[in-house]
Protein backbone atom coordinates (compact mmCIF):
# COMPACT_ATOMS: atom_id res chain seq x y z
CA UNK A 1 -59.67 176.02 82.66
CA UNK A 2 -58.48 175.60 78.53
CA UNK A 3 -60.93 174.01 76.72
CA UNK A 4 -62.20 175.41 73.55
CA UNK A 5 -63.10 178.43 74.17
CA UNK A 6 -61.31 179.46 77.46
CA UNK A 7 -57.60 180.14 77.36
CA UNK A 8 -56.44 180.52 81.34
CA UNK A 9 -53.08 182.77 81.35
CA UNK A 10 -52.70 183.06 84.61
CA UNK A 11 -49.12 182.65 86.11
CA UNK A 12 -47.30 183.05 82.64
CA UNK A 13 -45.23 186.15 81.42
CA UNK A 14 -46.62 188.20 77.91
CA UNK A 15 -43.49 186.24 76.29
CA UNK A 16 -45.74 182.65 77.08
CA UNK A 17 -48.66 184.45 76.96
CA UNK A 18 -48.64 186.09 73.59
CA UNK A 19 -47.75 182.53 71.65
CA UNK A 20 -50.54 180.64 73.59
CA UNK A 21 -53.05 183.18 72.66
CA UNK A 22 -51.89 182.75 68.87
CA UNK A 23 -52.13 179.41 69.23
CA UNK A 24 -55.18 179.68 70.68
CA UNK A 25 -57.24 181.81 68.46
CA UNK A 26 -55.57 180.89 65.13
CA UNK A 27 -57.15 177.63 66.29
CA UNK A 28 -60.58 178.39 66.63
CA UNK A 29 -60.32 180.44 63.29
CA UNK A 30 -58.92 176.86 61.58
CA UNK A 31 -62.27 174.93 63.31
CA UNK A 32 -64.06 178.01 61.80
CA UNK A 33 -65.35 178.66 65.25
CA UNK A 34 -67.65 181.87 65.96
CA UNK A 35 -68.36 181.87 69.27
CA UNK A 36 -66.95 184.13 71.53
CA UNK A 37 -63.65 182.82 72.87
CA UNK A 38 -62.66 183.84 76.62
CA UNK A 39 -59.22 185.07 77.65
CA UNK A 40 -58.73 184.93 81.68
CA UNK A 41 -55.60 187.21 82.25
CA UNK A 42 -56.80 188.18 85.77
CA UNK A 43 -56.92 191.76 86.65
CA UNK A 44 -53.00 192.26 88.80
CA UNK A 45 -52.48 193.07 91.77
CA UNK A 46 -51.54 196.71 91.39
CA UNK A 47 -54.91 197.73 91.59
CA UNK A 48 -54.41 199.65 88.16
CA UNK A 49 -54.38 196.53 85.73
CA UNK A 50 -51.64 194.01 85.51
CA UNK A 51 -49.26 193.35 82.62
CA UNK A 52 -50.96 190.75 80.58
CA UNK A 53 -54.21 192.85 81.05
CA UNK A 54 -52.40 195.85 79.45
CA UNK A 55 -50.61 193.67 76.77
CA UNK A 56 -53.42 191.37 76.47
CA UNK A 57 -56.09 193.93 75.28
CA UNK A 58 -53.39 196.14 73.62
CA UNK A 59 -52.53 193.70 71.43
CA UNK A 60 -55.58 192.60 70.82
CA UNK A 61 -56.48 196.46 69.54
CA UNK A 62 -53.63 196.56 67.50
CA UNK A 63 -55.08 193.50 65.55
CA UNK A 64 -58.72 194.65 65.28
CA UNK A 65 -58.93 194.03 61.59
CA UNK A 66 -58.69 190.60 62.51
CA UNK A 67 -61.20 189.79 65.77
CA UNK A 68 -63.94 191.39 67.72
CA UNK A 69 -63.24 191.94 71.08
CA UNK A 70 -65.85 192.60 74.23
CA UNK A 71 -65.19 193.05 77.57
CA UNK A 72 -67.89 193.06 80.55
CA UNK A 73 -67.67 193.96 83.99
CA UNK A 74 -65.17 191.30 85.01
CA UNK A 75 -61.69 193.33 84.57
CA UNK A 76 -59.98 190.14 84.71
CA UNK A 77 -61.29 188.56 81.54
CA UNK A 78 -61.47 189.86 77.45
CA UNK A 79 -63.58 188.11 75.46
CA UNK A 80 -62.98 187.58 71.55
CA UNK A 81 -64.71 186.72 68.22
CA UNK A 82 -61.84 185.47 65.76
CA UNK A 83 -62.61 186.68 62.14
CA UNK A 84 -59.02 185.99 60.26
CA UNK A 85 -55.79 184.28 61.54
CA UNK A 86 -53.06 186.17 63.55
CA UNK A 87 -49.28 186.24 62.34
CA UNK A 88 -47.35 184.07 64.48
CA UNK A 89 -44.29 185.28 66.87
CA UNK A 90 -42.23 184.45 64.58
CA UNK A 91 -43.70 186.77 61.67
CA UNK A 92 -44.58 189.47 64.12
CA UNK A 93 -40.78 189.56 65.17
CA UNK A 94 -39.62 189.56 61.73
CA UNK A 95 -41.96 192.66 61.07
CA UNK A 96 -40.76 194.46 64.06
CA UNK A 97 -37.21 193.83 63.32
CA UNK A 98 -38.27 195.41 59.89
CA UNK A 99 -39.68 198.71 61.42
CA UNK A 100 -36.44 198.88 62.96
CA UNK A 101 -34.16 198.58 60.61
CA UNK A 102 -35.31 201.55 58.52
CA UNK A 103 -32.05 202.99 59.05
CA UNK A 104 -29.14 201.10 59.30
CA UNK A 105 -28.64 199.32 63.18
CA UNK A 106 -26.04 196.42 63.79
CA UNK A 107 -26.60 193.17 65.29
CA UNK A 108 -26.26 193.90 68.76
CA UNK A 109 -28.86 196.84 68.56
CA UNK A 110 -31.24 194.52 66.83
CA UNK A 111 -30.76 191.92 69.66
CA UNK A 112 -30.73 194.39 72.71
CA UNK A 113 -33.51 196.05 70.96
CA UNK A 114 -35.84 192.44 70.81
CA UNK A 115 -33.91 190.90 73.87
CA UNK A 116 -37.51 189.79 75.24
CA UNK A 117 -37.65 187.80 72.14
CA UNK A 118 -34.72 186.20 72.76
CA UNK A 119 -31.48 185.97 70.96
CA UNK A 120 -31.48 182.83 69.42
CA UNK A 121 -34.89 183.78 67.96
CA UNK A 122 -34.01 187.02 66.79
CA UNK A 123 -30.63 185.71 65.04
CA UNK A 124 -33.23 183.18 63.45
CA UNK A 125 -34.83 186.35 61.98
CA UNK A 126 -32.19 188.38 61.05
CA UNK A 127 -30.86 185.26 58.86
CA UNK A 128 -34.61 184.56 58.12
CA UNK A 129 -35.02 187.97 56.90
CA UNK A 130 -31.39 188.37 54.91
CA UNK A 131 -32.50 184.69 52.79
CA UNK A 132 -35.86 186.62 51.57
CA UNK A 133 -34.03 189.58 51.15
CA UNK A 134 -36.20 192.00 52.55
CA UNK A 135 -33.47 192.79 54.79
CA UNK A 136 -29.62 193.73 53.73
CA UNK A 137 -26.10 193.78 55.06
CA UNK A 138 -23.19 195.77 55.04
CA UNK A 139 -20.05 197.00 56.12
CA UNK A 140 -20.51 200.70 57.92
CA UNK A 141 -16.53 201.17 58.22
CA UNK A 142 -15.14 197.78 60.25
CA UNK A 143 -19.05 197.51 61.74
CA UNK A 144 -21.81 195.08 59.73
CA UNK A 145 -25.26 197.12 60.08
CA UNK A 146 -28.45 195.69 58.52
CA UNK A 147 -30.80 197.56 56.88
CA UNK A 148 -34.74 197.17 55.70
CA UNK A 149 -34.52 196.59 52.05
């Protein structure tokens, strides 16, 4: 079931997860929606809590500025109250590639480092990153390292 205030996740990984729960919520905070919005990321089959249950309600905790969240005694499902809008992937990637760049790393540390991200995406931020300066280039001997600005 997706309507408009139950997001289904079942049979997708945290990397389609995670943008369809942005999506999701920044979307009821843009119809200024209150109500509580239910996430269905089923429980796993491990009998200890399955990945998007783990990554679900961890990142959920690591954004609770931003939303309310409530569980009941249905391990499967998370419930939520949006308050202010998420980041998006993109942003959160950029921010991440950020943290990691506090010391110098080259390319193919940044991209084995987000690989879950994809490459494509995370070249996107590296060059995304480099135009607003926040993050800078340069040689380290024959090797180009970036670094957080």
């Amino acid at each position: 079931m997706n309507d408009n205030h139950t997001l289904d996740l079942h049979g997708m990984t945290w990397l389609e997860a995670l943008p369809a729960f942005i999506q999701f919520y920044n979307s009821a905070v843009a119809r200024g929606d209150k109500a509580k919005l239910e996430v269905v990321h089923g429980y796993g089959s491990s009998g200890e809590g399955g990945v998007l249950l783990k990554r679900t309600r961890a990142f959920l905790e690591s954004h609770a500025e931003s939303l309310e969240v409530y569980t009941d005694s249905n391990p499967g499902h998370t419930f939520v109250v949006a308050k202010t809008a998420l980041p998006d992937t993109v942003d959160m990637l950029c921010e991440d590639i950020l943290a990691y760049c506090d010391t110098a790393k080259p390319q193919s540390k940044i991209i084995g480092k987000f690989r879950r991200s994809g490459q494509p995406e995370v070249l996107q931020a590296i060059r995304t990153l480099e135009s607003q300066r926040r993050l800078t280039a340069r040689l380290k001997g024959a090797l180009k390292v970036y670094e957080s600005a």
